[in-house]
Protein backbone atom coordinates (compact mmCIF):
# COMPACT_ATOMS: atom_id res chain seq x y z
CA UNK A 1 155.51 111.21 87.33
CA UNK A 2 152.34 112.46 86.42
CA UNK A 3 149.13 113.90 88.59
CA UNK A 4 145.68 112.27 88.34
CA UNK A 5 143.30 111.40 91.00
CA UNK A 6 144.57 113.63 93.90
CA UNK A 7 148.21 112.12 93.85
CA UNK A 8 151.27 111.76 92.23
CA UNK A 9 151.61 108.49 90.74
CA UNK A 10 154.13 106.56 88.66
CA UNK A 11 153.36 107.01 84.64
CA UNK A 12 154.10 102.89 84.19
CA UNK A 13 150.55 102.49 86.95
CA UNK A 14 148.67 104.32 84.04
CA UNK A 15 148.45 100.60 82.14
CA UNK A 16 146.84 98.87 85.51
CA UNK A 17 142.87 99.01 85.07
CA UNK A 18 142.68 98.24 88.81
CA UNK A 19 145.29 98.38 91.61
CA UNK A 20 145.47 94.63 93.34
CA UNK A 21 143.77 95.14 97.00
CA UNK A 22 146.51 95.76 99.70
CA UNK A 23 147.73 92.95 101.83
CA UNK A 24 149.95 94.52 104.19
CA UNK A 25 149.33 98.46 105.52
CA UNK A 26 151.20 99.99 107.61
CA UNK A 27 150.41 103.42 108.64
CA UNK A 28 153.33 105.91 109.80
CA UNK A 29 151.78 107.97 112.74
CA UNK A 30 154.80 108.55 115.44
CA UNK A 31 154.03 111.38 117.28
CA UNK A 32 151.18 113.12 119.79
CA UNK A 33 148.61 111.60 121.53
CA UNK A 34 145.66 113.95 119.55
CA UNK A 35 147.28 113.20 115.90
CA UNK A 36 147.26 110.05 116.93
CA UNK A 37 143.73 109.65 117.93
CA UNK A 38 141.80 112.08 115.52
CA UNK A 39 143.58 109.52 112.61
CA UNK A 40 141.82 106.52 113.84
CA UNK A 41 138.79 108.17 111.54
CA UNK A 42 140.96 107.23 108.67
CA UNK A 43 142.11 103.91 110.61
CA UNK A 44 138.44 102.85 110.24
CA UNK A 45 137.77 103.51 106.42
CA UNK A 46 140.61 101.47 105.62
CA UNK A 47 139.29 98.43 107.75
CA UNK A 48 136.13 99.05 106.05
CA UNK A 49 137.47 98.85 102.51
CA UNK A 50 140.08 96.24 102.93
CA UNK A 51 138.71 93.98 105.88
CA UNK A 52 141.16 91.20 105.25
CA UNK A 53 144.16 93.12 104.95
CA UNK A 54 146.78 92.79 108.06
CA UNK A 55 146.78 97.08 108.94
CA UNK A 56 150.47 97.84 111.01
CA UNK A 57 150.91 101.28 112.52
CA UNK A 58 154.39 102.64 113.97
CA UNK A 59 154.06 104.86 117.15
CA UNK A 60 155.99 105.98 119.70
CA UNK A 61 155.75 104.88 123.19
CA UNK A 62 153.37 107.73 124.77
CA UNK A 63 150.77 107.10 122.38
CA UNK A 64 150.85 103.65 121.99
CA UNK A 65 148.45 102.99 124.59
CA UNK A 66 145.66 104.66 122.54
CA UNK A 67 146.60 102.08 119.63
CA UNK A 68 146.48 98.70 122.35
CA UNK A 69 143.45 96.38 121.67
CA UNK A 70 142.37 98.73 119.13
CA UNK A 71 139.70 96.07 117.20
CA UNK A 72 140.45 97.68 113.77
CA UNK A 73 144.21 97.39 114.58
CA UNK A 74 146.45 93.75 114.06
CA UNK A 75 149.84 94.98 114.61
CA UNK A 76 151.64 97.80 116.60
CA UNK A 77 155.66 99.10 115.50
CA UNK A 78 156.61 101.24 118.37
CA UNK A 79 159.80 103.30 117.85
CA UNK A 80 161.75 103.18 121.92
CA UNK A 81 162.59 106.92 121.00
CA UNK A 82 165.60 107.71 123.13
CA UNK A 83 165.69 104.58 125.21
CA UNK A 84 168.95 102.86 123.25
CA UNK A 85 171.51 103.78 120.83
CA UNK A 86 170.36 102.06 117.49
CA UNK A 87 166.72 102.66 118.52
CA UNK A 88 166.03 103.72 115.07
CA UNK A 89 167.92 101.63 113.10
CA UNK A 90 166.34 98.72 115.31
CA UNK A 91 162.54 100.43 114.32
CA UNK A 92 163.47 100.53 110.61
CA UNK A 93 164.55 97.24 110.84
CA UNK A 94 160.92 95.57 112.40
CA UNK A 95 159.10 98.21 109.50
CA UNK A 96 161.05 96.51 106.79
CA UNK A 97 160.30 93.02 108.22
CA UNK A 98 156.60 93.74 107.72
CA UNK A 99 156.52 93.19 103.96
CA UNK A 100 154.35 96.26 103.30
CA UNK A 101 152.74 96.88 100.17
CA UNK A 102 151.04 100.28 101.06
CA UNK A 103 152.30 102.71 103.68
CA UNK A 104 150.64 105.71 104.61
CA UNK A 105 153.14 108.97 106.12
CA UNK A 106 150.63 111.12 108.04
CA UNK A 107 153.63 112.43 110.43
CA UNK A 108 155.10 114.08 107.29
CA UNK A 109 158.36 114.49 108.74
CA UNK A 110 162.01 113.15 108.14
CA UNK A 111 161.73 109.83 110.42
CA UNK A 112 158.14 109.15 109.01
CA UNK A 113 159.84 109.29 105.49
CA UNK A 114 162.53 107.09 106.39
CA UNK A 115 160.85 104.62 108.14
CA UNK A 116 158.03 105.02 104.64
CA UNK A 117 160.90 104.75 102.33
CA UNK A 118 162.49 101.39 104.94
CA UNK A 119 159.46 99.61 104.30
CA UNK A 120 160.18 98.67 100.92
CA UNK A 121 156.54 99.21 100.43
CA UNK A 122 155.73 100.01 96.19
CA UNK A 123 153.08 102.49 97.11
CA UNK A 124 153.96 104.86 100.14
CA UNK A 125 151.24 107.80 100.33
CA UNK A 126 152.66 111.26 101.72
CA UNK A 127 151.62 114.61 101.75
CA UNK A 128 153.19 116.84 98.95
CA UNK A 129 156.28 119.65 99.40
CA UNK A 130 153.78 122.69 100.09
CA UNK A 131 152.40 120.18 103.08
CA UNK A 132 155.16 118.42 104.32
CA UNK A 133 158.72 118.96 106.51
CA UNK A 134 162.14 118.00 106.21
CA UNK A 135 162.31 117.17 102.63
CA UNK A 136 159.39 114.50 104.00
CA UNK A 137 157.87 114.59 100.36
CA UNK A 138 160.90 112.84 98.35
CA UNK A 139 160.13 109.38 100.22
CA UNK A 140 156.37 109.04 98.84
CA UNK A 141 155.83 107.52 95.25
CA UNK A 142 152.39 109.62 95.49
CA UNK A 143 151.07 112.59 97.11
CA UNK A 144 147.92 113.25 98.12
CA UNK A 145 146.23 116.38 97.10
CA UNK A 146 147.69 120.02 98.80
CA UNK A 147 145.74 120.46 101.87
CA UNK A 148 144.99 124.12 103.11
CA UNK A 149 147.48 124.35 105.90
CA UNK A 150 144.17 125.40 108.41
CA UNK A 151 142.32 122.73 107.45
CA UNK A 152 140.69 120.13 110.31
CA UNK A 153 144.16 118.01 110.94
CA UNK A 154 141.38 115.21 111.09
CA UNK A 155 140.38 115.67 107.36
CA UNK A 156 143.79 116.37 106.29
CA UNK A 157 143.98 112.35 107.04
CA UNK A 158 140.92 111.89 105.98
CA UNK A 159 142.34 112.72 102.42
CA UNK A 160 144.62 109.68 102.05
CA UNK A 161 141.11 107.69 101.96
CA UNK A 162 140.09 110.00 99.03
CA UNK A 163 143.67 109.82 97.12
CA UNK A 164 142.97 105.52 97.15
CA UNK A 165 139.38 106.52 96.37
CA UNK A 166 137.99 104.46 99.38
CA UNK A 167 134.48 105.47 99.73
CA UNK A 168 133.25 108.46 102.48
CA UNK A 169 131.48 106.45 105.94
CA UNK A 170 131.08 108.73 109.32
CA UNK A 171 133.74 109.68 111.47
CA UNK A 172 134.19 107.45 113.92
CA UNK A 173 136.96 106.45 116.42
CA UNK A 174 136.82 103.26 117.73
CA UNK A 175 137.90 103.69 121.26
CA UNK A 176 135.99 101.77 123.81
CA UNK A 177 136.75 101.32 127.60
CA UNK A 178 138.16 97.63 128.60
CA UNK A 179 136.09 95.98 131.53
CA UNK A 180 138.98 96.31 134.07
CA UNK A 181 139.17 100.14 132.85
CA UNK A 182 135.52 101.18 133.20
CA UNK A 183 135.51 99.47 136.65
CA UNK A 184 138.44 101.29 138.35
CA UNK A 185 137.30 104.85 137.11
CA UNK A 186 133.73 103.99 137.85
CA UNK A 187 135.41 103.52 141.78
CA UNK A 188 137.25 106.62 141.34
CA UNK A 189 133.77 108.28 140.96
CA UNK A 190 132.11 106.45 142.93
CA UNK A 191 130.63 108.90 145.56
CA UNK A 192 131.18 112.15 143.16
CA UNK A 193 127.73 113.59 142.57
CA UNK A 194 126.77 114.30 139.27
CA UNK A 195 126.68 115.58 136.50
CA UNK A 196 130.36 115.44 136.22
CA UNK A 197 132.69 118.03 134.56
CA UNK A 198 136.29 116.97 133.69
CA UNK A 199 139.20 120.25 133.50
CA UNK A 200 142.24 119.56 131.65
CA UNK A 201 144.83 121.06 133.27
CA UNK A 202 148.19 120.37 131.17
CA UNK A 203 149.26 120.34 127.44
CA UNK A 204 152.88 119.91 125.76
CA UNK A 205 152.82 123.66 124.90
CA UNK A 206 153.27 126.15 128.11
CA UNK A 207 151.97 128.89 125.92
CA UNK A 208 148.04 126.57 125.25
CA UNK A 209 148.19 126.19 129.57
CA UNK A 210 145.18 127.92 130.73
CA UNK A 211 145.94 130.00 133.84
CA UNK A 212 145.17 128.02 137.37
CA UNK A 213 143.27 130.67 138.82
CA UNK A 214 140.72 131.31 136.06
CA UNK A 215 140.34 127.24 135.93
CA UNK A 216 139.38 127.28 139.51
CA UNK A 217 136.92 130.76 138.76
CA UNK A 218 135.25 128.27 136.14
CA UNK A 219 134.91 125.32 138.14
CA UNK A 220 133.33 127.70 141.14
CA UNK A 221 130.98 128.95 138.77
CA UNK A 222 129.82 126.04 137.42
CA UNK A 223 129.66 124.61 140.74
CA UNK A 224 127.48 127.46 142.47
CA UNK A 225 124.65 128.33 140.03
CA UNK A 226 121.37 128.77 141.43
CA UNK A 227 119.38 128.62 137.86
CA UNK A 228 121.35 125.08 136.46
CA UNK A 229 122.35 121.69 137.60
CA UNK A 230 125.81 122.27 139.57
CA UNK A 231 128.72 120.28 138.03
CA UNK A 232 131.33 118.44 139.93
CA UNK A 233 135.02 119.00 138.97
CA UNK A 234 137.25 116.16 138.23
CA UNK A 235 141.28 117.57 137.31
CA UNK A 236 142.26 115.96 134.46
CA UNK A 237 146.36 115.63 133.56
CA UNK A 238 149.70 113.70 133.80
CA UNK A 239 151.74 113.68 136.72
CA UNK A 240 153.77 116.88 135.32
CA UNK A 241 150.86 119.14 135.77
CA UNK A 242 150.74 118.16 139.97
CA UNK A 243 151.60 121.57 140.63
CA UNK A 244 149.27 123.20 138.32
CA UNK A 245 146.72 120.63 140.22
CA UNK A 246 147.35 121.46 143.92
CA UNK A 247 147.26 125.28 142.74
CA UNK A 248 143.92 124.61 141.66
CA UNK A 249 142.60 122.58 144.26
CA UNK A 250 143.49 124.94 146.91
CA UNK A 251 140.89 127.16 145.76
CA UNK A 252 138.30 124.44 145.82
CA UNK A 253 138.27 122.96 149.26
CA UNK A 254 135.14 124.13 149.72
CA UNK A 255 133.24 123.06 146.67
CA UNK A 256 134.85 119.63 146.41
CA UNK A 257 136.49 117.73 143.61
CA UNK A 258 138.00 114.70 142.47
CA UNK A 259 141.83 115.00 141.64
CA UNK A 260 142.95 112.52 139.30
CA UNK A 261 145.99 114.30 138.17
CA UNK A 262 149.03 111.40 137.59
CA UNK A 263 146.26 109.01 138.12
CA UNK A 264 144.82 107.62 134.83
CA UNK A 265 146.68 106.13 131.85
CA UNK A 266 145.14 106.97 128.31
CA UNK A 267 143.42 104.14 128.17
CA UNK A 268 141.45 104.81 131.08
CA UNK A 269 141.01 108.22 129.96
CA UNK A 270 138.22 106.41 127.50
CA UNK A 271 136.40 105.21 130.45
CA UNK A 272 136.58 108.35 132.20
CA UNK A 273 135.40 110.72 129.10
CA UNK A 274 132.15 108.08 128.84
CA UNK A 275 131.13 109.23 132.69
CA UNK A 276 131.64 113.24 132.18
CA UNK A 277 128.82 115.61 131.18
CA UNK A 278 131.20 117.46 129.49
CA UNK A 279 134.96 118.75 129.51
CA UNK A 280 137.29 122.32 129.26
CA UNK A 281 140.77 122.88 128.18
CA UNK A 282 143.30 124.01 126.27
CA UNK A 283 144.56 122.35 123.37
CA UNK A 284 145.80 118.92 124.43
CA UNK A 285 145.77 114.86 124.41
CA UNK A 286 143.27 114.36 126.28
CA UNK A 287 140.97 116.64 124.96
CA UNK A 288 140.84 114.96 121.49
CA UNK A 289 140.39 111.61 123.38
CA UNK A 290 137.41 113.32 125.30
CA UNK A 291 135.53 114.50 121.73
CA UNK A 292 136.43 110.92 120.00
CA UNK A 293 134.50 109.16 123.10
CA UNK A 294 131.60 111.30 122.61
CA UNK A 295 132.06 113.78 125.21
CA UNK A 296 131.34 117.40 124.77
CA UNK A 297 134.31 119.82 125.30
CA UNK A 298 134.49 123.10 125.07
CA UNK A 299 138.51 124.08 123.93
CA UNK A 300 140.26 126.81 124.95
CA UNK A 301 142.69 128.23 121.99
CA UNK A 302 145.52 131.11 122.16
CA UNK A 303 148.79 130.02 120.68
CA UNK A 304 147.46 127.06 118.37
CA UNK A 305 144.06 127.57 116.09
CA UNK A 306 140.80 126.06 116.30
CA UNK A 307 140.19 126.10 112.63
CA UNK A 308 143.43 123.42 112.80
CA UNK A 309 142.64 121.37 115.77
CA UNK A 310 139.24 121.51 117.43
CA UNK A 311 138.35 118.81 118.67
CA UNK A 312 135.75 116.59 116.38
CA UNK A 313 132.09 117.58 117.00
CA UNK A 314 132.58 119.93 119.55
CA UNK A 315 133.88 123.22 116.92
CA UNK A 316 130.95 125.09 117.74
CA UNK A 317 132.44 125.14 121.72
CA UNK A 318 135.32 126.65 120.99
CA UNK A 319 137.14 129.88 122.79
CA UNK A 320 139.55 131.97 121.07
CA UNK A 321 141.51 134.95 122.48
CA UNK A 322 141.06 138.18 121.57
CA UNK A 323 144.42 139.40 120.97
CA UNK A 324 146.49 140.09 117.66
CA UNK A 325 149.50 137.34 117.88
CA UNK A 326 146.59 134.77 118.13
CA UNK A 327 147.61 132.44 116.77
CA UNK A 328 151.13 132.80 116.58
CA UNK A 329 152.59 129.11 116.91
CA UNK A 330 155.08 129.57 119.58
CA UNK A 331 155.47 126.69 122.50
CA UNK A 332 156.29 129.77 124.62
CA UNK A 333 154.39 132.79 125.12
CA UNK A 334 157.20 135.67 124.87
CA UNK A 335 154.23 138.11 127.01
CA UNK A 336 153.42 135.64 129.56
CA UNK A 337 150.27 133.57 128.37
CA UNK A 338 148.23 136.73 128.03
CA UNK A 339 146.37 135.14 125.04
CA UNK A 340 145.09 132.91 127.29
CA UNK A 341 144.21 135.01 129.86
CA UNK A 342 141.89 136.90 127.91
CA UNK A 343 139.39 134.09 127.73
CA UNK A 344 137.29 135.12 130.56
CA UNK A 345 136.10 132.42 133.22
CA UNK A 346 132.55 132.96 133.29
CA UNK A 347 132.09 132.54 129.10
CA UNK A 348 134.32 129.82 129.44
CA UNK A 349 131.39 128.26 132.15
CA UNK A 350 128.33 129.47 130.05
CA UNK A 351 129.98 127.31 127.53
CA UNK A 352 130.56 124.36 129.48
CA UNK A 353 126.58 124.38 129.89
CA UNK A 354 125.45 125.33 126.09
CA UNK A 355 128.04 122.26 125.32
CA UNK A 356 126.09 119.79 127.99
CA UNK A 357 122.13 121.17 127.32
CA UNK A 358 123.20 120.65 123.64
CA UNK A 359 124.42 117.33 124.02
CA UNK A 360 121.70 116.30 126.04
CA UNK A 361 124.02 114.80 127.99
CA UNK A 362 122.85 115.40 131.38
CA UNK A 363 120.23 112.80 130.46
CA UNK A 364 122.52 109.97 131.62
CA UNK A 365 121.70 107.26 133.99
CA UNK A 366 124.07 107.79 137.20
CA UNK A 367 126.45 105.15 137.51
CA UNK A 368 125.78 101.52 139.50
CA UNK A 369 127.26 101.69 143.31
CA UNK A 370 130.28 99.23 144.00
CA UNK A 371 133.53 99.14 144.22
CA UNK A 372 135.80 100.81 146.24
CA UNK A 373 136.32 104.71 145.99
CA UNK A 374 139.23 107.46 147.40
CA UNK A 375 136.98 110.84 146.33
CA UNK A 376 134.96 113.57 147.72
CA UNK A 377 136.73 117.24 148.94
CA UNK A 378 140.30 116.81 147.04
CA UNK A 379 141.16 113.24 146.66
């Protein structure tokens, strides 16, 4: 094999003067909701360069609801992850039945190359050793080029466009609300005054969880301030972080809120992100979903890095701890989340409103009455 053009490439497709267009693509994407979401960018400059081509991508079940309806998107492979001995074997089976010509491995791990290598695709794009996991690399026929290992995840996909020399277009996501969607949230939020601000309150990682006292201190704040607009909390997160919520909410009975902890799918999460003046967090889902939409959010980073995973647009919001071990990588804090900790409330609110004046988002019309709403002081 020899290197030219950013990837590794069989010598015999030296004699081709130009590579036949791609029929069939199937890109291999299985895991997290934000990987899944920040690589609809790259989604959208291959519909742009191959509009006729049928473009497959395997997911599992959590994320797939990002991926439903998706207009650049004709087919979805879900892996049932757990749900059935011979799961897998039944996955590689539909991914081989596809007929793929071109697969693209961004998950560059061992299932991802199997399920690559299943396809019986000729080309399968991967990343190389230095960039990939589990021996991830030896299922590719070509390798993109080595990507800094802090570069934007985003443009690390963006850079399997560049290795099939598609040409650069903006980032862009794709992800709009569905009529049904936008008209349940907007009852949701019906009577909430605005401008809205959205909190996420849970991630995969314990160690990324921001503490529940110092989200409430930044809600109050931006709440009660005498010299800006006062924002109106909405708690953002799956049904898991229902604790985390109610701990919260007890310190804002007072101020009001909207709770719509366990109460959203992902898909609805689009709807909700085009309502909200802007959004805080630590590293999670929903908070990639939130910057894709358009919304401003200011991220809160300890354990994972910004330089890695900020979300798209919104780097210049972003709040990093102030501590040695940052960041160190581990889904568990072994000192009790003090990385987080050390991101003090009232820069994380001064944030929220530099993120919102910048955006101009404040400027929004409010939304049309109607419908039927359960909000107001902790609904």
């Amino acid at each position: 094999m020899v290197y030219s053009k950013g990837f590794w490439r069989p010598k015999q497709a030296e004699a081709r003067s130009a590579p036949d267009p791609p029929r069939r693509i199937l890109v291999v994407l299985l895991g997290s909701i934000g990987d899944v979401v920040r690589a609809l960018a790259l989604l959208g400059r291959l519909r742009r360069a191959h509009p006729e081509a049928h473009i497959a991508w395997a997911v599992e079940p959590k994320s797939r609801p990002i991926l439903e309806g998706h207009p650049w998107l004709d087919e979805i492979v879900v892996f049932e992850r757990g749900r059935r001995p011979g799961a897998f074997v039944a996955f590689l089976a539909r991914v081989r039945a596809g007929k793929f010509d071109l697969v693209l491995d961004l998950q560059r791990h061992l299932k991802s190359g199997l399920a690559a290598l299943a396809s019986g695709a000729p080309v399968r794009l991967g990343f190389p050793p230095q960039n990939a996991k589990e021996l991830n690399h030896i299922f590719s026929t070509r390798w993109v080029e080595a990507q800094p290992p802090m570069r934007l995840k985003l443009l690390q996909y963006q850079a399997f466009a560049d290795a099939l020399g598609i040409p650069a277009s903006p980032i862009e996501f794709g992800l709009e609300p569905r009529h049904d969607e936008l008209r349940r949230v907007r009852a949701l939020l019906e009577k909430a005054p605005r401008p809205l601000v959205g909190a996420f309150l849970g991630s995969s990682w314990p160690s990324r969880l921001y503490p529940a006292d110092w989200t409430a201190r930044v809600l109050k704040d931006l709440a009660g301030d005498d010299q800006a607009p006062p924002f109106f909390p909405v708690l953002i997160g799956a049904s898991a972080d229902r604790e985390r919520a109610l701990a919260v909410a007890s310190q804002l009975s007072r101020e009001g809120f909207v709770d719509l902890v366990g109460r959203l799918g992902l898909r609805e999460l689009v709807a909700l992100f085009r309502e909200c003046t802007a959004a805080f967090g630590p590293d999670c889902g929903p908070m990639h979903i939130a910057a894709a939409v358009g919304c401003p959010v200011v991220s809160l980073w300890g354990a994972t890095a910004p330089q890695r995973s900020a979300p798209w647009a919104s780097d210049k919001w972003t709040l990093c701890a102030d501590i040695p071990c940052h960041p160190c990588y581990l889904r568990r804090c072994p000192i009790g989340g003090e990385c987080m900790r050390r991101i003090e409330p009232d820069a994380v609110a001064a944030a929220v409103r530099e993120a919102a004046r910048s955006a101009g988002a404040q400027q929004r019309p409010a939304l049309p009455a109607g419908g039927q709403l359960q909000a107001g002081s902790g609904v």
